[in-house]
Protein backbone atom coordinates (compact mmCIF):
# COMPACT_ATOMS: atom_id res chain seq x y z
CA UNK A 1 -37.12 90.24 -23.20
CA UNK A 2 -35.01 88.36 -20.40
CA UNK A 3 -32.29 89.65 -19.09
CA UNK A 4 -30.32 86.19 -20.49
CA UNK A 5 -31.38 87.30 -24.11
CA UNK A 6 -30.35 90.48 -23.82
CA UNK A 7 -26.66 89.51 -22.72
CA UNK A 8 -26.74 86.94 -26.27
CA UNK A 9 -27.88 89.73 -28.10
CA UNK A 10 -25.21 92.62 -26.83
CA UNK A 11 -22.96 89.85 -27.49
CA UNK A 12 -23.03 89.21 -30.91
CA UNK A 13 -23.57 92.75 -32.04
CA UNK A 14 -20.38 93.41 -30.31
CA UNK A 15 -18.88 90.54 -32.26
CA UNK A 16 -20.38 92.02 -35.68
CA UNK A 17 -18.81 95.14 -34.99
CA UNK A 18 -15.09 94.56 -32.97
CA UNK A 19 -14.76 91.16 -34.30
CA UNK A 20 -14.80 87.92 -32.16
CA UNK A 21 -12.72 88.72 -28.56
CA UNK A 22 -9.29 88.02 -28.39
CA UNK A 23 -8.64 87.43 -24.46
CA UNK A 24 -6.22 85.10 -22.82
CA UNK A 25 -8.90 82.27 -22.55
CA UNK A 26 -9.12 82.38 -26.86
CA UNK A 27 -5.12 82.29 -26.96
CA UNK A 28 -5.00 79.26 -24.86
CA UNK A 29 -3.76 75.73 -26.41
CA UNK A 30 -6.03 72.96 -26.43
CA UNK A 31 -4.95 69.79 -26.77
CA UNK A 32 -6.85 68.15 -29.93
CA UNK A 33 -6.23 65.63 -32.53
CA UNK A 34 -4.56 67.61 -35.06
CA UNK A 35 -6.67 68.74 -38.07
CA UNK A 36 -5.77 70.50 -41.69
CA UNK A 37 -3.93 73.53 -41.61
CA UNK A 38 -5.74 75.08 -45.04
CA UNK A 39 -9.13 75.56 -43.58
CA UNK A 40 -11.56 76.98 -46.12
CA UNK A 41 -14.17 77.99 -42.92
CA UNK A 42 -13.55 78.11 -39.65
CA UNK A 43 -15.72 79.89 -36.76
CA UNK A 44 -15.46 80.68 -32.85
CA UNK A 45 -17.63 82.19 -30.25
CA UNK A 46 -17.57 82.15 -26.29
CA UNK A 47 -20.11 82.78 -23.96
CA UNK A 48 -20.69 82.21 -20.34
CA UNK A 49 -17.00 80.19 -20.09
CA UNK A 50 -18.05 77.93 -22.59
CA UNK A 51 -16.27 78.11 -25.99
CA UNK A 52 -16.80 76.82 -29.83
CA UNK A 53 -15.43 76.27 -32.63
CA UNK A 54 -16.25 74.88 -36.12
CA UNK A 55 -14.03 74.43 -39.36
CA UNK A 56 -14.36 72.75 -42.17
CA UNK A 57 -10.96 72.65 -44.87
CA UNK A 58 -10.86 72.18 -48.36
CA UNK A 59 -11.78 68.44 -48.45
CA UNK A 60 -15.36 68.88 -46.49
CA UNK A 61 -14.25 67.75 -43.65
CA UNK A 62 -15.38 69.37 -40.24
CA UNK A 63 -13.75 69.98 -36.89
CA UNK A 64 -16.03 70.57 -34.37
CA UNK A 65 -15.21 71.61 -30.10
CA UNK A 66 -16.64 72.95 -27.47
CA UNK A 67 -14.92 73.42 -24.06
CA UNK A 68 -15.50 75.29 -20.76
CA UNK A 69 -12.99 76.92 -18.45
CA UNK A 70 -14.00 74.16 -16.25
CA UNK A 71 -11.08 72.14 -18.40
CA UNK A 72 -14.28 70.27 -20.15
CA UNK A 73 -13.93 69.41 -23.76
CA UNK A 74 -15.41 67.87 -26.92
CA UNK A 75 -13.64 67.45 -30.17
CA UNK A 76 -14.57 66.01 -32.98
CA UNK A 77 -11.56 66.79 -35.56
CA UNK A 78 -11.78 66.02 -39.29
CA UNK A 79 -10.14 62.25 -39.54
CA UNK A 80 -13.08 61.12 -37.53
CA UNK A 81 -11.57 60.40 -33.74
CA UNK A 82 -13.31 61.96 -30.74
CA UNK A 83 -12.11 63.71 -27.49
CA UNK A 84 -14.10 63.32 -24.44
CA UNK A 85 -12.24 65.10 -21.49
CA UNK A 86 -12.66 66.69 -18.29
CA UNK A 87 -10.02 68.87 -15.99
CA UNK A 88 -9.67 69.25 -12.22
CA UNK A 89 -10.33 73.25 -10.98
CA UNK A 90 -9.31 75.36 -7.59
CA UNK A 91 -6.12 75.00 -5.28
CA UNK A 92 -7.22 71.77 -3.80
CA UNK A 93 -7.54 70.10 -7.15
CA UNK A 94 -11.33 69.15 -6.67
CA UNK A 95 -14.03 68.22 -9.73
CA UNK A 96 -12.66 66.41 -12.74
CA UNK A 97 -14.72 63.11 -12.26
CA UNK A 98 -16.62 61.45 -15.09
CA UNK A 99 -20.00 59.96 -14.62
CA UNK A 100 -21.10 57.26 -16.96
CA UNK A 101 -24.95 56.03 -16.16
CA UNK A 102 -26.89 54.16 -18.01
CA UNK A 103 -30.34 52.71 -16.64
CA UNK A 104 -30.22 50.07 -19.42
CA UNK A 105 -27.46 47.87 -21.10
CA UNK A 106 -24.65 49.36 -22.28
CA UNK A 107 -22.32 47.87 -24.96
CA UNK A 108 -18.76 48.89 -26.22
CA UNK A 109 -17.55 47.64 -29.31
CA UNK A 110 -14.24 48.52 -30.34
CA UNK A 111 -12.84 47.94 -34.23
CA UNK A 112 -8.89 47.62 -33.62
CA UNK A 113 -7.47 48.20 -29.83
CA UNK A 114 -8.76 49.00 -26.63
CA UNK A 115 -6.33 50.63 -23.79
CA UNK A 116 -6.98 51.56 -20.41
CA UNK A 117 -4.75 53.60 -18.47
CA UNK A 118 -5.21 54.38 -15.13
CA UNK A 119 -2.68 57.07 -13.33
CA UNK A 120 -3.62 57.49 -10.24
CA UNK A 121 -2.26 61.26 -9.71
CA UNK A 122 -4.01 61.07 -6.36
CA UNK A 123 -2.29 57.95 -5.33
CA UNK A 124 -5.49 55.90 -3.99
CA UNK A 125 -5.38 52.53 -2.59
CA UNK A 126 -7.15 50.92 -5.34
CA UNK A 127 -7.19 53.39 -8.15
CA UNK A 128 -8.89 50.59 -10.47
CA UNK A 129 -12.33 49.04 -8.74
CA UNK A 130 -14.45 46.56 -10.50
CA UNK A 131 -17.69 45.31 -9.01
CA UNK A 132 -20.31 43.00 -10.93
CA UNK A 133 -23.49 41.56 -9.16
CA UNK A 134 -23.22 38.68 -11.12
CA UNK A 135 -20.86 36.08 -13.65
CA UNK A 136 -17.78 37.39 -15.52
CA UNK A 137 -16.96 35.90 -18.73
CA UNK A 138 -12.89 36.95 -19.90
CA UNK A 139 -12.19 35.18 -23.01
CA UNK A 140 -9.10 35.99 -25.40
CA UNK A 141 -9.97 34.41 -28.85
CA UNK A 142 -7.11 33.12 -30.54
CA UNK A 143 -4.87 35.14 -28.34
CA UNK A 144 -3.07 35.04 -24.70
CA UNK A 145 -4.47 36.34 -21.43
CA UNK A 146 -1.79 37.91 -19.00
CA UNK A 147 -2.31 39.24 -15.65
CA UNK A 148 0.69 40.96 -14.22
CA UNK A 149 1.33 43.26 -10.92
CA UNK A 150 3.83 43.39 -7.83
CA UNK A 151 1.17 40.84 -5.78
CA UNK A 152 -1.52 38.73 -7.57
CA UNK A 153 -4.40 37.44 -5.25
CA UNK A 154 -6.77 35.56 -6.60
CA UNK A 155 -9.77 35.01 -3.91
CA UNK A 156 -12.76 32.64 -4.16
CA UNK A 157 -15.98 32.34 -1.65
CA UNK A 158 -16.69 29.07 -2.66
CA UNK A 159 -14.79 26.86 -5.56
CA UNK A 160 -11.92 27.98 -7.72
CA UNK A 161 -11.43 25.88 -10.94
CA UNK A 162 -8.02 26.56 -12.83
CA UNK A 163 -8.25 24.43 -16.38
CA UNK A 164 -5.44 24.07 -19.33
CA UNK A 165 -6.42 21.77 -22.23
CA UNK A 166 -2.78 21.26 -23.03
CA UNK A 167 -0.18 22.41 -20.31
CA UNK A 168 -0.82 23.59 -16.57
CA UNK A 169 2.59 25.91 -15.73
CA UNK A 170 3.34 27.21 -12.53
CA UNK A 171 6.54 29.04 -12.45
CA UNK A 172 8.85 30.01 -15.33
CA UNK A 173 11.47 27.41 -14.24
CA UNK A 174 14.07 29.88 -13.91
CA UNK A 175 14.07 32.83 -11.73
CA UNK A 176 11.09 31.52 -10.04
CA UNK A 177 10.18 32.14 -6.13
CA UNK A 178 8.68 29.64 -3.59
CA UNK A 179 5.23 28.12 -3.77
CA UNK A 180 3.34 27.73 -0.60
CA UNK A 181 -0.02 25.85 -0.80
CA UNK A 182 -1.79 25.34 2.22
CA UNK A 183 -5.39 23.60 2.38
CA UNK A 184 -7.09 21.24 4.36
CA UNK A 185 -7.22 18.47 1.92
CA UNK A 186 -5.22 17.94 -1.12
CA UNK A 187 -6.35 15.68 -3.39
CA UNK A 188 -4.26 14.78 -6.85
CA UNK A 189 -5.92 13.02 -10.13
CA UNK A 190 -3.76 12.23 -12.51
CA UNK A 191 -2.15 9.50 -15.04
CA UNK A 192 0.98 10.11 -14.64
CA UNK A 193 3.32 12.34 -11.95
CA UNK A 194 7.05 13.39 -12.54
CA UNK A 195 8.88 14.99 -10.11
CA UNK A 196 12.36 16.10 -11.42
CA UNK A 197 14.20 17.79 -8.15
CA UNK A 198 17.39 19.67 -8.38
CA UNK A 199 17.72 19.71 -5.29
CA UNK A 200 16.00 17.91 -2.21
CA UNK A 201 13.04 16.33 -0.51
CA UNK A 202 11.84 17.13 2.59
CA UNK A 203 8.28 15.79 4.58
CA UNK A 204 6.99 16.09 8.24
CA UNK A 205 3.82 13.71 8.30
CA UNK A 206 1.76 14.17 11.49
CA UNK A 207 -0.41 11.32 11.13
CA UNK A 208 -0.36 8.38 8.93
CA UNK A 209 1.58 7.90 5.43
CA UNK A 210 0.26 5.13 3.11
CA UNK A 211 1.12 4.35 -0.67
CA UNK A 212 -0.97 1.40 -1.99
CA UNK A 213 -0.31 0.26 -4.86
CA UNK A 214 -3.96 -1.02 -7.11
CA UNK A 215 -5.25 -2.60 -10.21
CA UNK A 216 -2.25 -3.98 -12.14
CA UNK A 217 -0.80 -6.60 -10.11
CA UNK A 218 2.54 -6.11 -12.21
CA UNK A 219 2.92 -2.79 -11.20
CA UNK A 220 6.42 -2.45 -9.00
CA UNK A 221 7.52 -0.18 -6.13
CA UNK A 222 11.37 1.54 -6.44
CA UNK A 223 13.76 3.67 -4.23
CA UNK A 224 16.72 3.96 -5.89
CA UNK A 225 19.33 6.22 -3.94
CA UNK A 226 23.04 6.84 -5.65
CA UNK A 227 24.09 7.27 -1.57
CA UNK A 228 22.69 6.45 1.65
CA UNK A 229 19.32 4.87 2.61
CA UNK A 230 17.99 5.18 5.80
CA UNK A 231 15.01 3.69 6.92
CA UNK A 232 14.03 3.94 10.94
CA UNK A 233 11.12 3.13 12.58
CA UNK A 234 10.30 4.74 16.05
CA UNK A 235 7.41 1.45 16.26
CA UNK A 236 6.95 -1.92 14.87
CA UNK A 237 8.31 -2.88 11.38
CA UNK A 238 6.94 -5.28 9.18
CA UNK A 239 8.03 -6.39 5.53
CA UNK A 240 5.96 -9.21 3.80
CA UNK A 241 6.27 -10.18 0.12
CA UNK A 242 4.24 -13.20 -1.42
CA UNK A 243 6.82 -13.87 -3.96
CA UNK A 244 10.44 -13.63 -3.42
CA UNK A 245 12.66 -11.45 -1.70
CA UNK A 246 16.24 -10.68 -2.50
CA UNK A 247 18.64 -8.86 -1.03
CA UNK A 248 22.61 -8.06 -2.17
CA UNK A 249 25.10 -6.13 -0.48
CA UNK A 250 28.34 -4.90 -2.37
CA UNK A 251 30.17 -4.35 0.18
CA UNK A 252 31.79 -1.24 -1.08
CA UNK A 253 33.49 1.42 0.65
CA UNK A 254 30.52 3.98 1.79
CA UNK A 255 29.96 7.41 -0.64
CA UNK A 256 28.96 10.32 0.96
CA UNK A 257 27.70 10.48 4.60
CA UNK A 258 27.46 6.94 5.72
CA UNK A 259 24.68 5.88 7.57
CA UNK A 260 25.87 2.32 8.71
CA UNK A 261 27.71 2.20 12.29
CA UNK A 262 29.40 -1.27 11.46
CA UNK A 263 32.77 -1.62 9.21
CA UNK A 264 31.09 -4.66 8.37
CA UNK A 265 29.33 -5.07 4.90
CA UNK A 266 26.46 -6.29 6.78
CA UNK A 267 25.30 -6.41 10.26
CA UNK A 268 21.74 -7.23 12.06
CA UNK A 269 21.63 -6.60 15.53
CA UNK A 270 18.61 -7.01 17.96
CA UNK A 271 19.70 -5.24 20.82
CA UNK A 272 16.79 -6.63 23.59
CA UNK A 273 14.18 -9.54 23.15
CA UNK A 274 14.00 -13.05 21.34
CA UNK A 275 14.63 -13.29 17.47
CA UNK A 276 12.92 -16.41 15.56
CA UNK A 277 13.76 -17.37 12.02
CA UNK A 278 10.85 -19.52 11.06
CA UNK A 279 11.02 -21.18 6.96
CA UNK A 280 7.75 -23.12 6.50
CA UNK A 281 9.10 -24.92 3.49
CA UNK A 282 12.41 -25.83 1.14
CA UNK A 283 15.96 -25.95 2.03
CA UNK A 284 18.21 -23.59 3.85
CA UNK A 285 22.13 -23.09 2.13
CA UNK A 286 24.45 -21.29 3.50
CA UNK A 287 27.58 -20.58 1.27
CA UNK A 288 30.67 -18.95 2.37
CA UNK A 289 33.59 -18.33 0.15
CA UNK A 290 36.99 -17.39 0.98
CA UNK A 291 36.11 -16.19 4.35
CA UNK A 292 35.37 -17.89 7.62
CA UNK A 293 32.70 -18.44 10.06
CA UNK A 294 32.49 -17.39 13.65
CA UNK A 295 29.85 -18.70 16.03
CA UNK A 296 29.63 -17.27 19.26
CA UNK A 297 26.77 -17.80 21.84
CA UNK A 298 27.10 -16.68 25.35
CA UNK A 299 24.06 -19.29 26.70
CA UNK A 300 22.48 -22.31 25.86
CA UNK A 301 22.41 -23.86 22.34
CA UNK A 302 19.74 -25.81 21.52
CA UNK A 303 19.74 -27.95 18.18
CA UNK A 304 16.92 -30.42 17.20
CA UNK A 305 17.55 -32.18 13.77
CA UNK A 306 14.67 -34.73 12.72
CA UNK A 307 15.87 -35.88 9.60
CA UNK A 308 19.47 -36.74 9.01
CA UNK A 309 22.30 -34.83 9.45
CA UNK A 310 25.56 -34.88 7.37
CA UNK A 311 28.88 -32.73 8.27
CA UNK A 312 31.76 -32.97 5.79
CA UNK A 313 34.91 -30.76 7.08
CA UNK A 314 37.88 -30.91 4.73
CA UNK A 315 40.32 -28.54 7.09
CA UNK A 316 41.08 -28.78 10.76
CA UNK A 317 38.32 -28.93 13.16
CA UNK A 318 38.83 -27.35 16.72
CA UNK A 319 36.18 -28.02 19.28
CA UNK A 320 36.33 -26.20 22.41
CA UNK A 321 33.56 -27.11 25.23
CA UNK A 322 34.36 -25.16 28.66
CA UNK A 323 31.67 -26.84 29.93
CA UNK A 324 29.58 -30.17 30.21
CA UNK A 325 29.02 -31.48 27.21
CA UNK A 326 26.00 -33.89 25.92
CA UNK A 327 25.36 -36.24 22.94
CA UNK A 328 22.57 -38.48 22.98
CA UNK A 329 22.65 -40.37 19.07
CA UNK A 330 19.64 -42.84 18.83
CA UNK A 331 20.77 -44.11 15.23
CA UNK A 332 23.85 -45.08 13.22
CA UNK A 333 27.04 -42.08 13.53
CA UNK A 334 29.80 -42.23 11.19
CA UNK A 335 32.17 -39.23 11.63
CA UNK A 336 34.91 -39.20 9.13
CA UNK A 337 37.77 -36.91 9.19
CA UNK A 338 40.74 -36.44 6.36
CA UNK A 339 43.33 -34.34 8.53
CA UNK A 340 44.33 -33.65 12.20
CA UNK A 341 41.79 -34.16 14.84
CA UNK A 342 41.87 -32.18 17.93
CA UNK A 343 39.34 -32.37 20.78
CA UNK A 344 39.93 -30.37 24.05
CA UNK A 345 37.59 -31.08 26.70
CA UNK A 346 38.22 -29.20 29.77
CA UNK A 347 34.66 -29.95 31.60
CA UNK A 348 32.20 -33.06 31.76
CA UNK A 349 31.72 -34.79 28.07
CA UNK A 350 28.90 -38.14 27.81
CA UNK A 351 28.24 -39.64 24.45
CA UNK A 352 25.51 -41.63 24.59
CA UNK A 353 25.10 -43.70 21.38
CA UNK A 354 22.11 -46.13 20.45
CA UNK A 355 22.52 -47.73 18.04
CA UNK A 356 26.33 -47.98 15.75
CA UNK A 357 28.50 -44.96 16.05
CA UNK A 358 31.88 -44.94 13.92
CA UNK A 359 34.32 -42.80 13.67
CA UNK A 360 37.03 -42.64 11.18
CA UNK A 361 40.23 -40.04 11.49
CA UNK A 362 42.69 -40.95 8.48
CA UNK A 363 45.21 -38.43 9.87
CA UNK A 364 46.50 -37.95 13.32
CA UNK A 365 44.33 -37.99 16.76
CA UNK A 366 44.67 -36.59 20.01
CA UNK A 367 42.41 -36.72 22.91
CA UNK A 368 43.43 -35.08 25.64
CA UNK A 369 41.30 -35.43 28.93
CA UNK A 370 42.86 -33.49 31.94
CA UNK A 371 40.87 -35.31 34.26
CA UNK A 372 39.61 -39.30 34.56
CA UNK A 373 38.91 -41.05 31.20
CA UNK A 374 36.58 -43.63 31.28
CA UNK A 375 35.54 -46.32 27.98
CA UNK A 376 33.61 -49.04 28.76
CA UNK A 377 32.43 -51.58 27.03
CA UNK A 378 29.81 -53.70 27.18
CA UNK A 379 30.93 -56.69 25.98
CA UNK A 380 33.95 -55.91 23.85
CA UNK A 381 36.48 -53.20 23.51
CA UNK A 382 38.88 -53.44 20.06
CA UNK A 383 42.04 -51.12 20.19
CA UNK A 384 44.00 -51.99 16.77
């Protein structure tokens, strides 16, 4: 008989005839599901560190579990759960690991919930690791899917695709932080884009910005600001329109931080270079009510007409000519004027007339030459 045999053997006699031991290691607590308290057979026996015990209570029903002084234990208590546990041993707190290997596929199928807690009593750097050689499939079925931690990263190789059949959200709206996306090229599909900004807009373009506009030609282009619009252009600007173009200035007082440098409702300046204003076609109006107009040119003024020309002034008329003046009229003149005519002519003035010239002052006239006047006529001069 081996030596092994004969310690199972002493044992049990000794357990026939003092009963089964009663040491500290029997007295201990272990923690198991709770079972019935009116047990109609119960048993326990411990060998080698390792412990059993088996019960069964009035109903049938059987609690069965083994542990070592390792701090291994299996229960299987009489409501049908099972406890599958393991305990660390020594000073330094070593052991306690759980090992589950198997060669083939392995398939958990739980009836009702599924929780999985993690503690990390040894405070590793990535108490929860999860490595596949191969495709994940997550799927909630008829319920929500919520990921949740101090930092999220989520970390592709190659493509990420992030789908929602109904409603893409990023943020809560409320108590949301900042959103940084940085890529090499952003591209956006969509039908339809609304940007709703409490507070403001800000861009720095290092390269070119273009918005076309394609497909429906009825399609239209707004910037509508409630203050100031400023539009600069460090280059060349160019605005072309093939239908109309329209443009109306209030005039109002400015609101908020003005932009404009003039206290005029409208200015254009060109500071250096020529300016052309070229009109291909149609008439030219200008209409000014209840204020006046102010012509001032510090050089030449050149003005080629090859049509007829027809001035009507119903107030005063004032011209001032500081130096020579020139008219050459190849065709009939009639000048007609209803109030006080005043011409001051301080320099050299020839009017050269072609053809008839008349001209008809039903108020007062005064010509006033500070140097030599000279009409001559040709044949006849009439002074009525």
């Amino acid at each position: 008989m081996s030596e092994k045999s004969k310690s199972i053997g002493e044992y049990f006699k000794k357990v026939i005839t003092d009963g089964l031991p009663k040491g500290d290691d029997l007295n201990k607590t272990i923690k198991t599901p709770p079972h019935s308290g009116t047990q109609r057979t119960s048993s326990a026996n411990k060998l080698n560190g390792v412990k059993e015990m088996k019960a069964q209570n009035e109903d049938g029903r059987v609690t069965y579990i083994v542990c070592t002084d390792n701090g291994q234990s299996l229960n299987f208590d009489e409501v049908g759960n099972i406890f599958l546990g393991c305990g660390k041993i020594g000073d330094d707190e070593s052991g306690g690991a759980m090992t589950v290997r198997p060669q083939g596929q392995m398939i958990v199928k739980v009836g009702d919930t599924l929780s999985i807690e993690v503690e990390n009593g040894q405070n590793q750097e990535k108490p929860l690791s999860l490595v596949v050689y191969g495709d994940i499939n997550m799927e909630a079925r008829g319920g929500n899917l919520q990921m949740s931690g101090d930092n999220v990263s989520i970390k592709a190789s190659n493509d990420m695709n992030i789908e929602a059949s109904k409603t893409l959200t990023m943020g809560n709206g409320k108590s949301c932080g900042n959103v940084h996306i940085s890529g090499g090229t952003i591209k956006h599909e969509a039908v339809f884009i609304k940007d709703e900004i409490s507070g403001s807009i800000s861009q720095s373009v290092y390269g070119e910005y273009t918005i076309k506009q394609l497909l429906s030609p009825n399609a239209s282009f707004n910037l509508i600001s409630s203050g100031a619009f400023n539009l600069t252009a460090g280059g060349d600007l160019t605005v072309k329109g093939l239908a109309r173009a329209e443009a109306r200035i209030a005039g109002k007082p400015p609101i908020g931080k003005p932009t404009a440098t003039t206290q005029n409702a409208f200015m254009f300046n060109v500071l250096t270079g020529n300016s052309k204003i070229d009109f291909k076609a149609g008439n030219i109006m200008y209409d000014v009510k209840g204020g006046n107009v102010t012509s001032t040119i510090s050089g030449n003024n050149t003005s080629t007409v090859s049509g007829n020309q027809t001035k009507t002034i119903s107030g005063n008329h004032t011209s001032t000519y500081s130096g020579t003046f020139n008219e050459t009229i190849t065709g009939a003149t009639t000048l007609t004027n209803n109030a006080a005519y005043t011409q001051t002519i301080t320099g050299v003035h020839t009017l050269t007339s072609n053809a008839q010239y008349t001209h008809n002052i039903t108020g007062n006239a005064t010509i006033l030459s500070k140097a030599v006047m000279t009409i001559t006529g040709g044949t006849q001069i009439n002074l009525n």
